[in-house]
PDB file of N, CA and C in Angstrom:
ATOM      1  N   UNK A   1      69.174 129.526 117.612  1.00  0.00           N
ATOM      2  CA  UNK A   1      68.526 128.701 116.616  1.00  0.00           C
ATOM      3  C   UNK A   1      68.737 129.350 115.242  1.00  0.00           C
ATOM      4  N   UNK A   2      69.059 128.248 114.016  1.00  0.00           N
ATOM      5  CA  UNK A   2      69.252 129.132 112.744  1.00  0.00           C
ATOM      6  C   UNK A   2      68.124 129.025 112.057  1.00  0.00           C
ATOM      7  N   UNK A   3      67.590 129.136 110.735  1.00  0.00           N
ATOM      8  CA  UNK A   3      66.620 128.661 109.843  1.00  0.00           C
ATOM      9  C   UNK A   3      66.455 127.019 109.929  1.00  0.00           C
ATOM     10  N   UNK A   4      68.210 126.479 109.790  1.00  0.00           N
ATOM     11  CA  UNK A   4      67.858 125.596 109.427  1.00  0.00           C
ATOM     12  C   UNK A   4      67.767 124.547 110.196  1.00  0.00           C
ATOM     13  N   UNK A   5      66.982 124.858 111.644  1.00  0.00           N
ATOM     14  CA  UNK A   5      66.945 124.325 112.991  1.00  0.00           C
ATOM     15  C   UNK A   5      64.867 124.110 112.339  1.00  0.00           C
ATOM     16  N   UNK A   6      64.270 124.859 112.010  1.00  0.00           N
ATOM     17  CA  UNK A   6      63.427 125.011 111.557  1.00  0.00           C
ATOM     18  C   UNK A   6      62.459 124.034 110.842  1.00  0.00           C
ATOM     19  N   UNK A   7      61.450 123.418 111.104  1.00  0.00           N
ATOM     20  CA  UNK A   7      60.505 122.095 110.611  1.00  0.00           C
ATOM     21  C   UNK A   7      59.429 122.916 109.809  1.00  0.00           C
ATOM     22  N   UNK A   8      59.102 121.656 109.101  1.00  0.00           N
ATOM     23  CA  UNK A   8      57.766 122.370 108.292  1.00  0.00           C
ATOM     24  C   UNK A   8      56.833 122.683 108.877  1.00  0.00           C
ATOM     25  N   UNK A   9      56.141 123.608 109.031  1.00  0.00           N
ATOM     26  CA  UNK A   9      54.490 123.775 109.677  1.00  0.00           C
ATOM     27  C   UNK A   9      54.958 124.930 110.323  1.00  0.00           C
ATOM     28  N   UNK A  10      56.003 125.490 110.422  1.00  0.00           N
ATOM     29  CA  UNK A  10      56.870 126.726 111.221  1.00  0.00           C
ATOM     30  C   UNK A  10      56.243 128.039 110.631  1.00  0.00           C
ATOM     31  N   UNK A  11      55.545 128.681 111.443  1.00  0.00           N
ATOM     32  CA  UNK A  11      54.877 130.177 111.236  1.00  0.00           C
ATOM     33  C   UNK A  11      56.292 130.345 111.124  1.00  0.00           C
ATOM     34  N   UNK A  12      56.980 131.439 110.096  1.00  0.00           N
ATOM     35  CA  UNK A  12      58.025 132.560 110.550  1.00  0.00           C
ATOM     36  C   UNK A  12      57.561 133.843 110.243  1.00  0.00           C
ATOM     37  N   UNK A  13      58.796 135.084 110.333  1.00  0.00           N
ATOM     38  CA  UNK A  13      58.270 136.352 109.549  1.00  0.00           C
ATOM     39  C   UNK A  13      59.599 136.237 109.020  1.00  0.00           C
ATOM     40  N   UNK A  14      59.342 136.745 107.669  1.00  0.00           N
ATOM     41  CA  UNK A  14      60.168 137.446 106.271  1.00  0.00           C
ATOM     42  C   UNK A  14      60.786 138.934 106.737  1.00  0.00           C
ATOM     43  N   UNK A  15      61.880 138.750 106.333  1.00  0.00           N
ATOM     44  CA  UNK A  15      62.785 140.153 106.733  1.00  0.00           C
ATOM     45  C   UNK A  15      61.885 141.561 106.268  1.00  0.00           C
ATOM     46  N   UNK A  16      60.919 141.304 105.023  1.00  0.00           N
ATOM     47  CA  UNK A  16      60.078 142.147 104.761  1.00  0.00           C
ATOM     48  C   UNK A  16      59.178 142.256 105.415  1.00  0.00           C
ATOM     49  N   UNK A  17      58.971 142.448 106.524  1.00  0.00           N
ATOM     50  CA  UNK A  17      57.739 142.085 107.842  1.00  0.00           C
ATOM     51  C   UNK A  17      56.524 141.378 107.420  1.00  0.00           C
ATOM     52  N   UNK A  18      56.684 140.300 106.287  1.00  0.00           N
ATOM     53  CA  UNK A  18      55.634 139.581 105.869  1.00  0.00           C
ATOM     54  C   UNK A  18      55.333 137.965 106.728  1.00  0.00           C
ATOM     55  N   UNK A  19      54.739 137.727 107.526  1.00  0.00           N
ATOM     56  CA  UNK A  19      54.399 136.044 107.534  1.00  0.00           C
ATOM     57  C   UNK A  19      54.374 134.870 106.455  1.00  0.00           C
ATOM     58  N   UNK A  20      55.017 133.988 106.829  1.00  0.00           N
ATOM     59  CA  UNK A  20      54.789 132.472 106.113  1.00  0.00           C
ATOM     60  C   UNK A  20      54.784 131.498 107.036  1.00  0.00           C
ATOM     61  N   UNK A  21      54.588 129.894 106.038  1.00  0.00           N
ATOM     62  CA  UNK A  21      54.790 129.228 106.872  1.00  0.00           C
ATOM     63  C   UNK A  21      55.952 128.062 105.779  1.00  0.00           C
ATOM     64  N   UNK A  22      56.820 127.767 106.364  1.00  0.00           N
ATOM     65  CA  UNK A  22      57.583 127.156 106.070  1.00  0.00           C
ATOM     66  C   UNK A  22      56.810 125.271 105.515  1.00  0.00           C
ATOM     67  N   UNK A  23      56.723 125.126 104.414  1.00  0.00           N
ATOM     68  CA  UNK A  23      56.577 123.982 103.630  1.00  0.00           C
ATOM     69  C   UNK A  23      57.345 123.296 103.254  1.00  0.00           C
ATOM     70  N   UNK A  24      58.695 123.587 103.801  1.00  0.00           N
ATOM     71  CA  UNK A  24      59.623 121.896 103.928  1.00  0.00           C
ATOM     72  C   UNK A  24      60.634 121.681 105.197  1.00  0.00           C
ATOM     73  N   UNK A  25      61.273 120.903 105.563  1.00  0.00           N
ATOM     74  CA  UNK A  25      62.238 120.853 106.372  1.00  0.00           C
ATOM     75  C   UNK A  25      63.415 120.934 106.289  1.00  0.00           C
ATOM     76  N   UNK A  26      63.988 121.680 104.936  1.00  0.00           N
ATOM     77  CA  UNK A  26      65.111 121.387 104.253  1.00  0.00           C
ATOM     78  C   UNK A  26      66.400 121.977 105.595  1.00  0.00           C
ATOM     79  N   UNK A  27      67.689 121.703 104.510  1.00  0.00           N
ATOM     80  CA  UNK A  27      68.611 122.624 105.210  1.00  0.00           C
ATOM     81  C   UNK A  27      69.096 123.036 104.463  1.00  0.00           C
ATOM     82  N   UNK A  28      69.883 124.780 104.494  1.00  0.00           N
ATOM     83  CA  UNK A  28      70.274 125.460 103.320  1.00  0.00           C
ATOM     84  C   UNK A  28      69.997 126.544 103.098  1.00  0.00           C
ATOM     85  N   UNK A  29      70.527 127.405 102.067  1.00  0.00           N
ATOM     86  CA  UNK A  29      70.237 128.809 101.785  1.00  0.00           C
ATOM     87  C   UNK A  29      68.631 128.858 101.077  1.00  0.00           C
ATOM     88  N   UNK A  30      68.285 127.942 100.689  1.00  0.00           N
ATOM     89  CA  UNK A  30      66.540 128.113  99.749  1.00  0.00           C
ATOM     90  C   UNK A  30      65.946 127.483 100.722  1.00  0.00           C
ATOM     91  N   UNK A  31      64.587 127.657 101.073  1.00  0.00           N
ATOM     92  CA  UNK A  31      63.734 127.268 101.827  1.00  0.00           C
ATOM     93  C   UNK A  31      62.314 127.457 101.171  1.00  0.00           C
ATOM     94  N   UNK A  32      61.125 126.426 101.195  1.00  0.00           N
ATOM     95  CA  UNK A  32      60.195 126.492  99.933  1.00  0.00           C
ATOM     96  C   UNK A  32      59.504 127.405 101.203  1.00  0.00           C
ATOM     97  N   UNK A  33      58.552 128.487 101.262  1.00  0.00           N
ATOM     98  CA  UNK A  33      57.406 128.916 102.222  1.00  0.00           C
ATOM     99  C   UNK A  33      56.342 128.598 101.190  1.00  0.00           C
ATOM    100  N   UNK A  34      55.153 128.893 102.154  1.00  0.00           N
ATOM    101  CA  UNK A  34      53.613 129.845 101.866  1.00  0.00           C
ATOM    102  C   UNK A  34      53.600 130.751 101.995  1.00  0.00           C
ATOM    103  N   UNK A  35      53.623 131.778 101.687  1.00  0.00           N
ATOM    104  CA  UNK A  35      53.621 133.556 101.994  1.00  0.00           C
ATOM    105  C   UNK A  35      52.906 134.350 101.891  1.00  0.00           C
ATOM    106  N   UNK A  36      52.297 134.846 103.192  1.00  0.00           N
ATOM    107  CA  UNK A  36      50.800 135.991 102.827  1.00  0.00           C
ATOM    108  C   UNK A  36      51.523 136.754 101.691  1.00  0.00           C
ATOM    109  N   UNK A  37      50.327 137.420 101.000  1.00  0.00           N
ATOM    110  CA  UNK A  37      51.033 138.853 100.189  1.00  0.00           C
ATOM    111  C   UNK A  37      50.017 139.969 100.370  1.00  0.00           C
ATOM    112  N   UNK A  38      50.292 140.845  99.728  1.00  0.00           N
ATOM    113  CA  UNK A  38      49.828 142.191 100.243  1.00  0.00           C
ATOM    114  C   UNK A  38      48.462 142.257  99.856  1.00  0.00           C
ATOM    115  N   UNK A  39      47.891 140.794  99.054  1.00  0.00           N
ATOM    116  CA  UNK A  39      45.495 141.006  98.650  1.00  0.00           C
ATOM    117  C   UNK A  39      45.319 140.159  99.852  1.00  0.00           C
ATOM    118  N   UNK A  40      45.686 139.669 100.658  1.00  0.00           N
ATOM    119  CA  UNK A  40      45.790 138.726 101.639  1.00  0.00           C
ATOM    120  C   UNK A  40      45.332 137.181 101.457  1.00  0.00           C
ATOM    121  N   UNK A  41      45.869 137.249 100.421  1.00  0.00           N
ATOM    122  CA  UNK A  41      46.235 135.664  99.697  1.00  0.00           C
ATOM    123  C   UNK A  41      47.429 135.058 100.230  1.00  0.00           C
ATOM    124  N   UNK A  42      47.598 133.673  99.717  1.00  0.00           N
ATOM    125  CA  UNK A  42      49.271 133.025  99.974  1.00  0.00           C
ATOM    126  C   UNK A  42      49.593 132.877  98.943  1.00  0.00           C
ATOM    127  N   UNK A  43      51.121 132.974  98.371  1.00  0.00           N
ATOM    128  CA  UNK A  43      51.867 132.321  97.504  1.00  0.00           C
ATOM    129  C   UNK A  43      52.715 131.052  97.850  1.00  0.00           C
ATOM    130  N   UNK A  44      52.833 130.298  97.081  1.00  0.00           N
ATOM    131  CA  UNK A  44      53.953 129.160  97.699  1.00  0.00           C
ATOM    132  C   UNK A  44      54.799 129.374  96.522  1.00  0.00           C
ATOM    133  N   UNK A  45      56.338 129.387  97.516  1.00  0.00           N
ATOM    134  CA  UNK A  45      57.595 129.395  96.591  1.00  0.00           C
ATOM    135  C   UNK A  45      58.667 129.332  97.647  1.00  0.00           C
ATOM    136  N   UNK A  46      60.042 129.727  96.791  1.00  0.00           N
ATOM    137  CA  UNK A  46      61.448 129.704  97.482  1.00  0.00           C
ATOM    138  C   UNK A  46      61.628 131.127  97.677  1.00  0.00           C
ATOM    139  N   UNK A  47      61.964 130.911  99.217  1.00  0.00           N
ATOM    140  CA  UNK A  47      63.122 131.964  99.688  1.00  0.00           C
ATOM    141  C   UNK A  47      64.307 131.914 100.168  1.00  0.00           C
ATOM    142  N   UNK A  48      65.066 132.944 100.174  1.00  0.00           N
ATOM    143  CA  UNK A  48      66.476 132.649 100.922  1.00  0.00           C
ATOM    144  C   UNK A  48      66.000 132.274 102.065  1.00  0.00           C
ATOM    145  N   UNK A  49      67.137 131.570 103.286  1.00  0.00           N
ATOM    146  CA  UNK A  49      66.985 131.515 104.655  1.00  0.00           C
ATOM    147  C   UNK A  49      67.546 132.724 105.111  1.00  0.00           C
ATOM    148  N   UNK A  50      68.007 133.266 104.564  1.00  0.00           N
ATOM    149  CA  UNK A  50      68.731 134.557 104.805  1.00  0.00           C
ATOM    150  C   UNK A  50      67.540 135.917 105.417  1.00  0.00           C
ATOM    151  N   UNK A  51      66.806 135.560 104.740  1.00  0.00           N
ATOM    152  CA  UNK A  51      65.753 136.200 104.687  1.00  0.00           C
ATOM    153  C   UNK A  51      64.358 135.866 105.575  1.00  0.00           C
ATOM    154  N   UNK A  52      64.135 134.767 106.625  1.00  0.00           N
ATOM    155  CA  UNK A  52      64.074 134.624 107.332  1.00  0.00           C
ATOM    156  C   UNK A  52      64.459 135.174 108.610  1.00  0.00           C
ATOM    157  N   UNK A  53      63.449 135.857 109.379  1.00  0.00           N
ATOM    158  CA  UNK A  53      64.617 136.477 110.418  1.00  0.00           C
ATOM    159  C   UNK A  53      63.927 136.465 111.681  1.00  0.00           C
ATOM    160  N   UNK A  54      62.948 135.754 112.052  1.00  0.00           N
ATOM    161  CA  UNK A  54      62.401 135.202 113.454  1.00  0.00           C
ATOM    162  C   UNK A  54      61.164 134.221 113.215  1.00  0.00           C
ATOM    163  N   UNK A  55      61.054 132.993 114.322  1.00  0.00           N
ATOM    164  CA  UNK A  55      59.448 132.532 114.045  1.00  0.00           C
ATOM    165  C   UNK A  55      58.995 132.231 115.688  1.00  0.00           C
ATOM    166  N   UNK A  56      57.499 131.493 115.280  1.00  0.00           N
ATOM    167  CA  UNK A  56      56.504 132.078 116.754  1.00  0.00           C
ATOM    168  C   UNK A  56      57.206 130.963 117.178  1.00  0.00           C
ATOM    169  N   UNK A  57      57.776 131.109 118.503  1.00  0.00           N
ATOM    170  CA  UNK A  57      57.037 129.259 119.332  1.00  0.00           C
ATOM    171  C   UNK A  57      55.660 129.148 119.601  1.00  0.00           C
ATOM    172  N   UNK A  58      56.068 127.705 120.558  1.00  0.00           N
ATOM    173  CA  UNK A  58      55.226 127.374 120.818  1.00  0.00           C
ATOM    174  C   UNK A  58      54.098 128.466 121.844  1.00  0.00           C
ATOM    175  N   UNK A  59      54.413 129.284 122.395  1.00  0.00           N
ATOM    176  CA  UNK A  59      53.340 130.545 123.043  1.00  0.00           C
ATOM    177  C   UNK A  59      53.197 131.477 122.007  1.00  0.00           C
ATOM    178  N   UNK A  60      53.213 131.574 121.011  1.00  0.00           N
ATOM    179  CA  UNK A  60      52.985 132.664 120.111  1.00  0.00           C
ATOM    180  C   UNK A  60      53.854 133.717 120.279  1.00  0.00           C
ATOM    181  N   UNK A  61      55.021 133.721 121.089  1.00  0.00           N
ATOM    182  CA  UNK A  61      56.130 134.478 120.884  1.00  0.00           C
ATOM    183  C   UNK A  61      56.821 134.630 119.653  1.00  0.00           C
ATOM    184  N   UNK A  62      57.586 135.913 119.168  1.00  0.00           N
ATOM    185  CA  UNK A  62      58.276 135.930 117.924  1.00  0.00           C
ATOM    186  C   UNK A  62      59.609 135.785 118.686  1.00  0.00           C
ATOM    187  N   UNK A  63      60.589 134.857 118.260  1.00  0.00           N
ATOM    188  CA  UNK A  63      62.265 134.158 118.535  1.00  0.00           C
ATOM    189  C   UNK A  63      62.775 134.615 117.309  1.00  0.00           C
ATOM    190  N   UNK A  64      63.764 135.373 117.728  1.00  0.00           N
ATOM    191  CA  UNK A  64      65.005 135.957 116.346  1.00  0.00           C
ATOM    192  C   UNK A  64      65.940 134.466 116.008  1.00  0.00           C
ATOM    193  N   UNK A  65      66.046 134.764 115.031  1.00  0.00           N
ATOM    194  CA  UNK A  65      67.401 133.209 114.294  1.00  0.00           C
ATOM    195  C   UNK A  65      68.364 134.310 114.207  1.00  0.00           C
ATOM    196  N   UNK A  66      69.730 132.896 114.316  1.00  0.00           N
ATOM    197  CA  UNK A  66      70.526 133.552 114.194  1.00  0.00           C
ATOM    198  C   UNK A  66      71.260 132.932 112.769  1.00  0.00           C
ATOM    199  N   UNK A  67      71.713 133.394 112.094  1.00  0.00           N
ATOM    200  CA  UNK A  67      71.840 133.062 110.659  1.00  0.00           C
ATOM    201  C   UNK A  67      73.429 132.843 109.997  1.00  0.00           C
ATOM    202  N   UNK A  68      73.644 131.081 109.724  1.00  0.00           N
ATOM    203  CA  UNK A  68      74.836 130.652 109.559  1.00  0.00           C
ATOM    204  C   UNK A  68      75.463 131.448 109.004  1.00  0.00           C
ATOM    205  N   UNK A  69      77.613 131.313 109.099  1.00  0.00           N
ATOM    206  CA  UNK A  69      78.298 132.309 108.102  1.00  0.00           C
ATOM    207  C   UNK A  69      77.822 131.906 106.467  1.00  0.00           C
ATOM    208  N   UNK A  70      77.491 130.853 106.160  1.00  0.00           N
ATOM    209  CA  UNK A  70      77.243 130.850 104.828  1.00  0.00           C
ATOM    210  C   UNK A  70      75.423 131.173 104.315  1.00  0.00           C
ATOM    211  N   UNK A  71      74.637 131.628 105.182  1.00  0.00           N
ATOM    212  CA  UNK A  71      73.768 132.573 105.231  1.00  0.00           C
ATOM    213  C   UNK A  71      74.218 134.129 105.380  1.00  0.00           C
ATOM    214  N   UNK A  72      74.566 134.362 105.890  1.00  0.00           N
ATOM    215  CA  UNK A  72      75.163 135.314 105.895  1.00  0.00           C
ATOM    216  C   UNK A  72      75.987 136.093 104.818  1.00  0.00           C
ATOM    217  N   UNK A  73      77.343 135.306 104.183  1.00  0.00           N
ATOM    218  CA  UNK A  73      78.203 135.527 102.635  1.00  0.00           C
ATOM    219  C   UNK A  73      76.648 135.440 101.591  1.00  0.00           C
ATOM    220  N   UNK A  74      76.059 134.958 101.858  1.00  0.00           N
ATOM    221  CA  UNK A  74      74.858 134.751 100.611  1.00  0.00           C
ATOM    222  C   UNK A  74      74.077 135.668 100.410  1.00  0.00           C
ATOM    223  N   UNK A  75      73.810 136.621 101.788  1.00  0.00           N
ATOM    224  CA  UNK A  75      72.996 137.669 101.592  1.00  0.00           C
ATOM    225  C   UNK A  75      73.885 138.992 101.102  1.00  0.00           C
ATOM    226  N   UNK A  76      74.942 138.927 101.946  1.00  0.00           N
ATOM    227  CA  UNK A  76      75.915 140.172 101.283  1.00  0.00           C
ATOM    228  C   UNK A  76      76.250 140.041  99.806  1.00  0.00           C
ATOM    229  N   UNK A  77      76.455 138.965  99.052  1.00  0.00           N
ATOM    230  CA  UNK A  77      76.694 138.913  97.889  1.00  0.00           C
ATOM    231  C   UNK A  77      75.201 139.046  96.816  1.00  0.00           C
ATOM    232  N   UNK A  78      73.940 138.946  97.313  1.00  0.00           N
ATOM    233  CA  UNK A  78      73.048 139.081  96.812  1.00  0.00           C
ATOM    234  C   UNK A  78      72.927 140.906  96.621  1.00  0.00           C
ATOM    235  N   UNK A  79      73.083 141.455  98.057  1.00  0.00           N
ATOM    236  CA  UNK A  79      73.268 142.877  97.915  1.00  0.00           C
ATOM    237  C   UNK A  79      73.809 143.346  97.175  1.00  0.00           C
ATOM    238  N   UNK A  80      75.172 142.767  96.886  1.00  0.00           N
ATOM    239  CA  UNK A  80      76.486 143.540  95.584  1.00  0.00           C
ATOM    240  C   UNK A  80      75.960 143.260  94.597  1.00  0.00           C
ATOM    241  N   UNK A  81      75.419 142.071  93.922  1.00  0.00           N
ATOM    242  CA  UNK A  81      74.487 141.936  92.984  1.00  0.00           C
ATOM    243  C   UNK A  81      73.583 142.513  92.805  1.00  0.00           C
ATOM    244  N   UNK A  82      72.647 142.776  93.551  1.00  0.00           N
ATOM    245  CA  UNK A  82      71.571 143.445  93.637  1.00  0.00           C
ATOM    246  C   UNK A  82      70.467 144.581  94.202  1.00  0.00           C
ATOM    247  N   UNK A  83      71.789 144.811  94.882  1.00  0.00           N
ATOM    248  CA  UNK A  83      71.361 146.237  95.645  1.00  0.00           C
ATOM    249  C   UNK A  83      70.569 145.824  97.270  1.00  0.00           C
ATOM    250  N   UNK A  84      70.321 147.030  97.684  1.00  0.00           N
ATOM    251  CA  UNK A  84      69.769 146.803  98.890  1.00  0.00           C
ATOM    252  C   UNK A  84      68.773 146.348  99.370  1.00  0.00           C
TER     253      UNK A  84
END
């Protein structure tokens, strides 16, 4: 499954071991979340799908994605840009 297999209402976790929940159904490298943050509030905004990197099913299991080649070129070129 990739990100963009992914529906709105989708608990995932953020490559930064943070939780969201996915607030659209798009397909693509941007994806809008809700995102705990570290006062244990939410933010709503865009993230890469890249950056996405597992969500619960339906048993509250965490499922790894596996992340298209053009997810993939997007994150490596974000790195050369921007470091690690």
């Amino acid at each position: 499954m990739t990100p963009n297999d992914l529906k709105k209402g989708t608990r995932v976790v953020m490559r930064d071991r943070y939780e969201a929940v996915l607030a659209d159904s798009k397909k693509g490298n941007i994806r809008n979340v809700d995102a705990e943050n570290m006062f244990g509030g939410t933010n709503i905004g865009s993230a890469y799908a890249h950056d996405i990197v597992g969500y619960y099913d339906e048993d509250g299991q965490i499922r790894i994605l596996t992340h298209t080649k053009g997810m993939t070129q997007c994150r490596e070129m974000n790195t050369q840009l921007f470091g690690g």
